[in-house]
Protein backbone atom coordinates (compact mmCIF):
# COMPACT_ATOMS: atom_id res chain seq x y z
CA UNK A 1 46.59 -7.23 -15.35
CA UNK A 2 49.02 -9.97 -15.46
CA UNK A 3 49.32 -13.27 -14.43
CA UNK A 4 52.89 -15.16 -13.74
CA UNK A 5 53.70 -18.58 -13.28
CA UNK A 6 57.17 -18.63 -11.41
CA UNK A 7 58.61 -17.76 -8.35
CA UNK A 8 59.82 -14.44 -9.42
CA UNK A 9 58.02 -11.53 -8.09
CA UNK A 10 58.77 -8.54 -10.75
CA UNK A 11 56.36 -6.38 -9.26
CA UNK A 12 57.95 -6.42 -5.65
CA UNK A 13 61.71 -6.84 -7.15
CA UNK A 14 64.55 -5.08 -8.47
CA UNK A 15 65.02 -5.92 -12.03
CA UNK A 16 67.75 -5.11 -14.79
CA UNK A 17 65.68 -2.10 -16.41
CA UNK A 18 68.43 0.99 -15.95
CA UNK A 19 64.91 2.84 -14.91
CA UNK A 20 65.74 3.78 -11.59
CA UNK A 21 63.59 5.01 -9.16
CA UNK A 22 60.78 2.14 -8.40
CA UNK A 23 62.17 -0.08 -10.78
CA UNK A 24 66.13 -0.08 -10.06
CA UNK A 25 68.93 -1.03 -12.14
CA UNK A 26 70.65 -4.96 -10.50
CA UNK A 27 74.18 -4.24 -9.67
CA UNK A 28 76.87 -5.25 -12.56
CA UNK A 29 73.65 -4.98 -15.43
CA UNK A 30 74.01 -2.18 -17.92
CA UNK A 31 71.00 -1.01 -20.86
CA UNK A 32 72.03 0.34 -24.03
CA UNK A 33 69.84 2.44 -26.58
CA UNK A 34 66.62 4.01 -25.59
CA UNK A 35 64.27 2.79 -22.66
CA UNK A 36 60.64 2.78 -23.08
CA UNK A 37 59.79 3.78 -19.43
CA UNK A 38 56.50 2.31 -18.86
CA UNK A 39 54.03 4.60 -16.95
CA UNK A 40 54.00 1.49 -14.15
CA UNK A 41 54.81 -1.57 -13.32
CA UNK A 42 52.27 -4.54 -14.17
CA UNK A 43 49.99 -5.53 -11.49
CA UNK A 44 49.94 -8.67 -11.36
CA UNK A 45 47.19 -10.38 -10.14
CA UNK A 46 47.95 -13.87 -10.08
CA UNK A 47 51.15 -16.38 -9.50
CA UNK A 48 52.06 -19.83 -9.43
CA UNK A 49 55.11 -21.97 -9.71
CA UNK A 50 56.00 -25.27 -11.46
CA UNK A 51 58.78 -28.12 -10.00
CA UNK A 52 59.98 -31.15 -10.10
CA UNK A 53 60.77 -30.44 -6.21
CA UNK A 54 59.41 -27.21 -5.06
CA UNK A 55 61.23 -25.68 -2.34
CA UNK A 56 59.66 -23.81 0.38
CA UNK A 57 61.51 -20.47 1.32
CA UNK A 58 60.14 -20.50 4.58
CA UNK A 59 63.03 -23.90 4.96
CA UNK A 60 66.17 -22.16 6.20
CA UNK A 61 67.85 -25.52 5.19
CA UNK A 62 66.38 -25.81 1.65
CA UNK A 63 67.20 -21.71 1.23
CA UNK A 64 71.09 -22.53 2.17
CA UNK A 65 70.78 -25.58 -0.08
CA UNK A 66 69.53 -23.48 -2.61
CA UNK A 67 72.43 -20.71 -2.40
CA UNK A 68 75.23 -23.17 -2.37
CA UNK A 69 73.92 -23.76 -6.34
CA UNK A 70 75.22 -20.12 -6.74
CA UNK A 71 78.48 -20.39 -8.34
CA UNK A 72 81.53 -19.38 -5.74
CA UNK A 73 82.20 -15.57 -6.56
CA UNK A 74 78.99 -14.78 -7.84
CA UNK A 75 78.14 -12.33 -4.75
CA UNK A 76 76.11 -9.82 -6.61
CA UNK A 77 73.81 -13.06 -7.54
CA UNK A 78 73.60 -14.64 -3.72
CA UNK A 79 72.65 -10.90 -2.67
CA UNK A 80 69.89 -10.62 -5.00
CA UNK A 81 68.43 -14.67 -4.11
CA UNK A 82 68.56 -13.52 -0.69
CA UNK A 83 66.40 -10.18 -1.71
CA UNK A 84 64.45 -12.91 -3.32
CA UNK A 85 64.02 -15.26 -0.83
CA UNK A 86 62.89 -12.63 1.52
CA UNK A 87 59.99 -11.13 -0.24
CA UNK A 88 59.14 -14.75 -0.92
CA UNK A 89 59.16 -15.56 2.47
CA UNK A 90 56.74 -12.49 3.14
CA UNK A 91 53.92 -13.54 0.88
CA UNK A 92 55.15 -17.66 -0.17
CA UNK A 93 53.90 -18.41 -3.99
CA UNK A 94 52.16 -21.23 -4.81
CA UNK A 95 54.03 -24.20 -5.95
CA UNK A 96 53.08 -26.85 -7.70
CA UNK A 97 55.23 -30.36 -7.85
CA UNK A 98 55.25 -31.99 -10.85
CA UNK A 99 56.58 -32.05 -14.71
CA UNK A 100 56.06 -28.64 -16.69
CA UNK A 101 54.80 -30.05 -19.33
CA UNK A 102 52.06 -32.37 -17.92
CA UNK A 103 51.34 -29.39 -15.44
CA UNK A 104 51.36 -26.33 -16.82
CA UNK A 105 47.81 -26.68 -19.17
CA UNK A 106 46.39 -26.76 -16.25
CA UNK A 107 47.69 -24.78 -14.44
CA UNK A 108 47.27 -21.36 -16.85
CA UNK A 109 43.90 -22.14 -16.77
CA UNK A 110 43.32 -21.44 -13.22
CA UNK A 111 44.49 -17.98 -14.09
CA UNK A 112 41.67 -15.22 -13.86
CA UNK A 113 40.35 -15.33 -17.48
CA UNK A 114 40.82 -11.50 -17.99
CA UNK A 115 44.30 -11.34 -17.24
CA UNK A 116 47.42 -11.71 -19.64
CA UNK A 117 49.55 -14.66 -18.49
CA UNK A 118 53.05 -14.53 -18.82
CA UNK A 119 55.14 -18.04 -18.56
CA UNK A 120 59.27 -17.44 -17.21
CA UNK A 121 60.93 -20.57 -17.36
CA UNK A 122 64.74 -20.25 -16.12
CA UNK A 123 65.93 -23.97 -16.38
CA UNK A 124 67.08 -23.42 -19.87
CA UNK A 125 71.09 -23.58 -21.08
CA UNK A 126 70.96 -19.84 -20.56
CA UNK A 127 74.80 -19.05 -20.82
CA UNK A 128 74.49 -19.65 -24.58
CA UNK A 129 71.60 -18.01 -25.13
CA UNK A 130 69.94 -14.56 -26.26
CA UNK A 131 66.62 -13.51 -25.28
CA UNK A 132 64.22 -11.29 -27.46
CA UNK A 133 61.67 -9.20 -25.44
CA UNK A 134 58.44 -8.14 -26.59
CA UNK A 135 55.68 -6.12 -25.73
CA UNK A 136 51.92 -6.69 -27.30
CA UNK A 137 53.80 -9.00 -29.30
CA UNK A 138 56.35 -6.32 -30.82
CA UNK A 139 60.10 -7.08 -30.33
CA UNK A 140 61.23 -4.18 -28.11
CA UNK A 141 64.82 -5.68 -27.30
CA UNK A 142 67.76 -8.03 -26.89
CA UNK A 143 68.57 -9.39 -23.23
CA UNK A 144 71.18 -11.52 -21.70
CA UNK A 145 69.75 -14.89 -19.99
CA UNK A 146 70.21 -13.57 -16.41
CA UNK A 147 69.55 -9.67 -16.78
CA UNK A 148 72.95 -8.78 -16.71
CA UNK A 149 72.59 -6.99 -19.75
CA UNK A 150 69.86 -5.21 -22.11
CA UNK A 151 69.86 -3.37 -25.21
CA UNK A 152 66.73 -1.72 -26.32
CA UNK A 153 65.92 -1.97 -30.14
CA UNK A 154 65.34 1.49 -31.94
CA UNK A 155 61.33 2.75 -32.00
């Protein structure tokens, strides 16, 4: 079981994998080396999110707000925050206002106690940045900041 703070919904959402099938690949990502295909995706069993000003994606207005932040010419990424904004809209997260860092303490420990919590935070300089990926705490590859690309380190 896992537990996510942030708006993202992995479990109900496309994702850069190159898995195909259940999990698809996000248009204009590519994977290199070999994937370890799980046997499923993580149920995840509890979410919440974190802002300074938490937007509500049932607010048409606050959702066209929010996609005029998408750089002009980035279609493939307005597609996919509509997709997002969608499934959001179907079953809204929980958002809470306020400063991660005063927060977010207590906020993982409303989590259910048996369940792994994972922490995404996307407000980050991401262009200049390289993400490592692990699972059970091994390093099973390299990622760009937004998906676009992954490559798998060897077994």
């Amino acid at each position: 079981m896992t537990s996510t703070l942030g708006i993202g919904p992995v479990d109900r959402q496309c994702h850069a994998s190159g898995l195909g099938g259940d999990i698809c690949q996000a248009p204009g990502s590519r994977t290199n080396g070999k994937v370890p295909v799980p046997d499923r995706v993580p149920e995840v069993v509890w979410r919440a999110g974190v802002d300074l000003n938490p937007l509500d994606v049932r607010d048409a207005e606050a959702m066209r707000w929010l996609e005029c932040l998408v750089w002009p010419g980035q279609d493939e990424r307005v597609a996919r925050l509509r997709q997002a904004v969608r499934m959001a809209a179907e079953d809204p997260p929980r958002l809470v206002g306020g400063d991660l860092n005063e927060v977010l303490p207590g906020l993982v420990a409303q989590a259910p106690r048996d369940a792994t919590v994972v922490v995404f935070h996307s407000a980050v300089p991401a262009n200049r940045l390289t993400f490592l990926t692990a699972l059970d705490g091994e390093p099973v590859a390299m990622s760009g900041s937004h998906g676009e690309w992954m490559d798998w380190l060897p077994a």
